[in-house]
C-alpha atoms as a PDB file:
ATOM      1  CA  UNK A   1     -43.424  32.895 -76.924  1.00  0.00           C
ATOM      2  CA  UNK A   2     -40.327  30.334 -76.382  1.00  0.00           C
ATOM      3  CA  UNK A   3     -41.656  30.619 -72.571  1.00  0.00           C
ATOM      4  CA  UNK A   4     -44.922  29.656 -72.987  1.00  0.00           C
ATOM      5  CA  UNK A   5     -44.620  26.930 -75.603  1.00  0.00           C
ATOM      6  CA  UNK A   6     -41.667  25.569 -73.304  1.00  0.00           C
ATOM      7  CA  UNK A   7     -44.456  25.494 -70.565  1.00  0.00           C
ATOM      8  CA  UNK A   8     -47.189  23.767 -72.586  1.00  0.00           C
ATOM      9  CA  UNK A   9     -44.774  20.772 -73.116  1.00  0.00           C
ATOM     10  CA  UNK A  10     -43.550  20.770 -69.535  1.00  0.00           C
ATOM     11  CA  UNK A  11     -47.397  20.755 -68.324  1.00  0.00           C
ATOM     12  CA  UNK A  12     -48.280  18.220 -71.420  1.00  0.00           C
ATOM     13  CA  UNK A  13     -45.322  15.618 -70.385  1.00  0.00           C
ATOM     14  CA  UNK A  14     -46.567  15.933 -66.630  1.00  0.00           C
ATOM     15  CA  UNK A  15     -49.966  14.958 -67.809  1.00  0.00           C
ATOM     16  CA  UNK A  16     -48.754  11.835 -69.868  1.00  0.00           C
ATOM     17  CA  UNK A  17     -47.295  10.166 -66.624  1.00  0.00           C
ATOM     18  CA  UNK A  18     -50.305   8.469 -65.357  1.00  0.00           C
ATOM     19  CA  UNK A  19     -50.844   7.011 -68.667  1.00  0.00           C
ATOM     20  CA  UNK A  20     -46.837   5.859 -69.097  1.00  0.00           C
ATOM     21  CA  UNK A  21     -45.830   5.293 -65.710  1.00  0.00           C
ATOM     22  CA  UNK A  22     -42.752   7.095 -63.733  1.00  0.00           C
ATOM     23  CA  UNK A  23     -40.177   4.363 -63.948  1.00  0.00           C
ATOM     24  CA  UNK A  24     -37.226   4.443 -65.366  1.00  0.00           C
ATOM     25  CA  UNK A  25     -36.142   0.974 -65.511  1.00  0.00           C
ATOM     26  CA  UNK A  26     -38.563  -2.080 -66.846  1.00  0.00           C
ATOM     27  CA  UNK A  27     -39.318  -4.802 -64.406  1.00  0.00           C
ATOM     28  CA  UNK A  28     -37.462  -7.928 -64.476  1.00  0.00           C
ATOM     29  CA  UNK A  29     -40.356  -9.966 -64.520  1.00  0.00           C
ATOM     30  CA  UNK A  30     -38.323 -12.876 -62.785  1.00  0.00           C
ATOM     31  CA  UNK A  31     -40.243 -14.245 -60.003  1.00  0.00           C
ATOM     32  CA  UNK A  32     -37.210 -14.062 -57.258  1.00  0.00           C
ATOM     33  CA  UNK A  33     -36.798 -11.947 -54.073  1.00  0.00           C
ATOM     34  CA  UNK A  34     -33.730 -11.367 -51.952  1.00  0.00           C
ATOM     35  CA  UNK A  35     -33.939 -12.089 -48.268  1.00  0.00           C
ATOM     36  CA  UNK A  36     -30.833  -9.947 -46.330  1.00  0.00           C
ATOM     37  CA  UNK A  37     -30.337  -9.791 -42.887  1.00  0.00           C
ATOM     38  CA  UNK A  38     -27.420  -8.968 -40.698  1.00  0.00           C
ATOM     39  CA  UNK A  39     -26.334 -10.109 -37.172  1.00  0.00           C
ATOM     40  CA  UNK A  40     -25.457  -8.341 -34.264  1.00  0.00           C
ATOM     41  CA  UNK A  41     -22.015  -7.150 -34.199  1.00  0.00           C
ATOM     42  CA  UNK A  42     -19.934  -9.951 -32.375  1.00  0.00           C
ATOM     43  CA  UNK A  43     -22.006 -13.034 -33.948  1.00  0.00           C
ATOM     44  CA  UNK A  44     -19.602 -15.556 -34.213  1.00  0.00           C
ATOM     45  CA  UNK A  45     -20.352 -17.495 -37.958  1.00  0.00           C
ATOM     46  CA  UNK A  46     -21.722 -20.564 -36.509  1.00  0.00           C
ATOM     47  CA  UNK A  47     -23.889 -18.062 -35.066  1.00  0.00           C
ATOM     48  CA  UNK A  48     -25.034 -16.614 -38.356  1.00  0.00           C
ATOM     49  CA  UNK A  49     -25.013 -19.865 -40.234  1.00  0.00           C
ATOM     50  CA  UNK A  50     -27.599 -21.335 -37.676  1.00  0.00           C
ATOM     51  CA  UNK A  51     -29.926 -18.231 -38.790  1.00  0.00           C
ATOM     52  CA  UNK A  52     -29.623 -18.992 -41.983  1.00  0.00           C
ATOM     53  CA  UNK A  53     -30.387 -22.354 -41.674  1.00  0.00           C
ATOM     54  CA  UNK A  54     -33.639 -21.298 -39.970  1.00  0.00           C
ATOM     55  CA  UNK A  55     -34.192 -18.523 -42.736  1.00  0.00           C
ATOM     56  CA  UNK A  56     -33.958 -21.631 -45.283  1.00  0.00           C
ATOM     57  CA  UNK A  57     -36.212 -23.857 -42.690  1.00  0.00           C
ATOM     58  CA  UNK A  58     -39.177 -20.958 -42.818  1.00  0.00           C
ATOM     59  CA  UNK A  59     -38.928 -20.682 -46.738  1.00  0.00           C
ATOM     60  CA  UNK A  60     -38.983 -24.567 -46.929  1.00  0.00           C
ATOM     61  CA  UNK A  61     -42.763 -24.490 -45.581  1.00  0.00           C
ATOM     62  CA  UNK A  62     -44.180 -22.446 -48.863  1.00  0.00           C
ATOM     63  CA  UNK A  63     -44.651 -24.671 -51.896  1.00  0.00           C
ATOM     64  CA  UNK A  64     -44.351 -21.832 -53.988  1.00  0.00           C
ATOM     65  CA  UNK A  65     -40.310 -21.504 -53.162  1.00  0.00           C
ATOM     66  CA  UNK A  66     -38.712 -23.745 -55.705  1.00  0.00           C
ATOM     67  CA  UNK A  67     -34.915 -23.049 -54.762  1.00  0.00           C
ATOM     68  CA  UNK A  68     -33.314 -21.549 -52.152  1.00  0.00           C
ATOM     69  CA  UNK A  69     -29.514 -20.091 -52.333  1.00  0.00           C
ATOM     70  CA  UNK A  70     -27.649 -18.933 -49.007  1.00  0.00           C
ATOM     71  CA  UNK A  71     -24.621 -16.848 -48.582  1.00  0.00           C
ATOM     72  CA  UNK A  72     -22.911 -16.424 -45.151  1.00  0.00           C
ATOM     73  CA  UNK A  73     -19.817 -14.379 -44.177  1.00  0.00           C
ATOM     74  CA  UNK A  74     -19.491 -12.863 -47.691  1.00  0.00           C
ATOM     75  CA  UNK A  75     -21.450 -10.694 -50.025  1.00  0.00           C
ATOM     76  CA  UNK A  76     -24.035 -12.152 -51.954  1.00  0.00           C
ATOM     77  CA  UNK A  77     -23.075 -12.667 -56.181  1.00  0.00           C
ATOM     78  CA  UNK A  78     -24.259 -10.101 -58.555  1.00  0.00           C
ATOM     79  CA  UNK A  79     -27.979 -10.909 -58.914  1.00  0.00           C
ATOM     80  CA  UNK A  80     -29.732  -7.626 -59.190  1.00  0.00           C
ATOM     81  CA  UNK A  81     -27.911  -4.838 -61.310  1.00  0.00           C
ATOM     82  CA  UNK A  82     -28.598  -2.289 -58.609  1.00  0.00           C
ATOM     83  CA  UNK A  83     -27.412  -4.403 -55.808  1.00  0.00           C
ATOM     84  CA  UNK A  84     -23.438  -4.830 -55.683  1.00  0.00           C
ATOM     85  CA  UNK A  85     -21.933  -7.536 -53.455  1.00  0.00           C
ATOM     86  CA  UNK A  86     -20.279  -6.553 -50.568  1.00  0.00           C
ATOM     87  CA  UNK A  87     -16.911  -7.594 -48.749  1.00  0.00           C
ATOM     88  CA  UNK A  88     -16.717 -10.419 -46.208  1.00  0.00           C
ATOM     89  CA  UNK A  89     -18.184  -9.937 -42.864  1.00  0.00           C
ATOM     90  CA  UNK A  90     -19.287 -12.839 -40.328  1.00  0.00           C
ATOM     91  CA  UNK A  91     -22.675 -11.190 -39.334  1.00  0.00           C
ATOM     92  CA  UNK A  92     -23.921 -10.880 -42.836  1.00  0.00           C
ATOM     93  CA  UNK A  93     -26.343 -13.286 -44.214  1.00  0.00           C
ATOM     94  CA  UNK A  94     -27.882 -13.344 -47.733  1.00  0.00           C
END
């Protein structure tokens, strides 16, 4: 009997998911994305800072981008609580 009635609520809570959804943290509902990319080993940080500069040139052209904030050579600040920053690096661009 335990069996069975533990089945009926395992099948029951599968069946809810469509109607509440599968994920397990709430969206942020901020309207901001997170371009990364990362150089070649050996790309000197001129090198990287002239790609970001282009990045930022690209973004420029959309009237919908308000701001634009640009890390190079280090890890990018704590903006999303499931991304941590990470250490420096040359190549890395945020």
């Amino acid at each position: 009997m335990t069996l069975g009635l533990a089945a009926v609520l395992l099948v029951g809570s599968l069946a809810l998911i469509p109607r509440i959804g599968f994920s397990l943290f709430p969206k942020a509902g901020t309207p901001q994305f997170m371009v990364q990319i990362e150089m070649a080993d050996g790309a000197t940080l001129r090198e990287t800072d002239g790609a970001a500069r282009f990045v930022e040139s690209v973004l420029a052209r959309h009237p919908e981008v308000q701001q634009v904030a640009t890390s190079v050579g280090k890890g990018h600040p704590s903006i999303y609580y499931n991304m941590s920053p990470k250490n420096e690096k040359p190549t890395w661009l945020t």
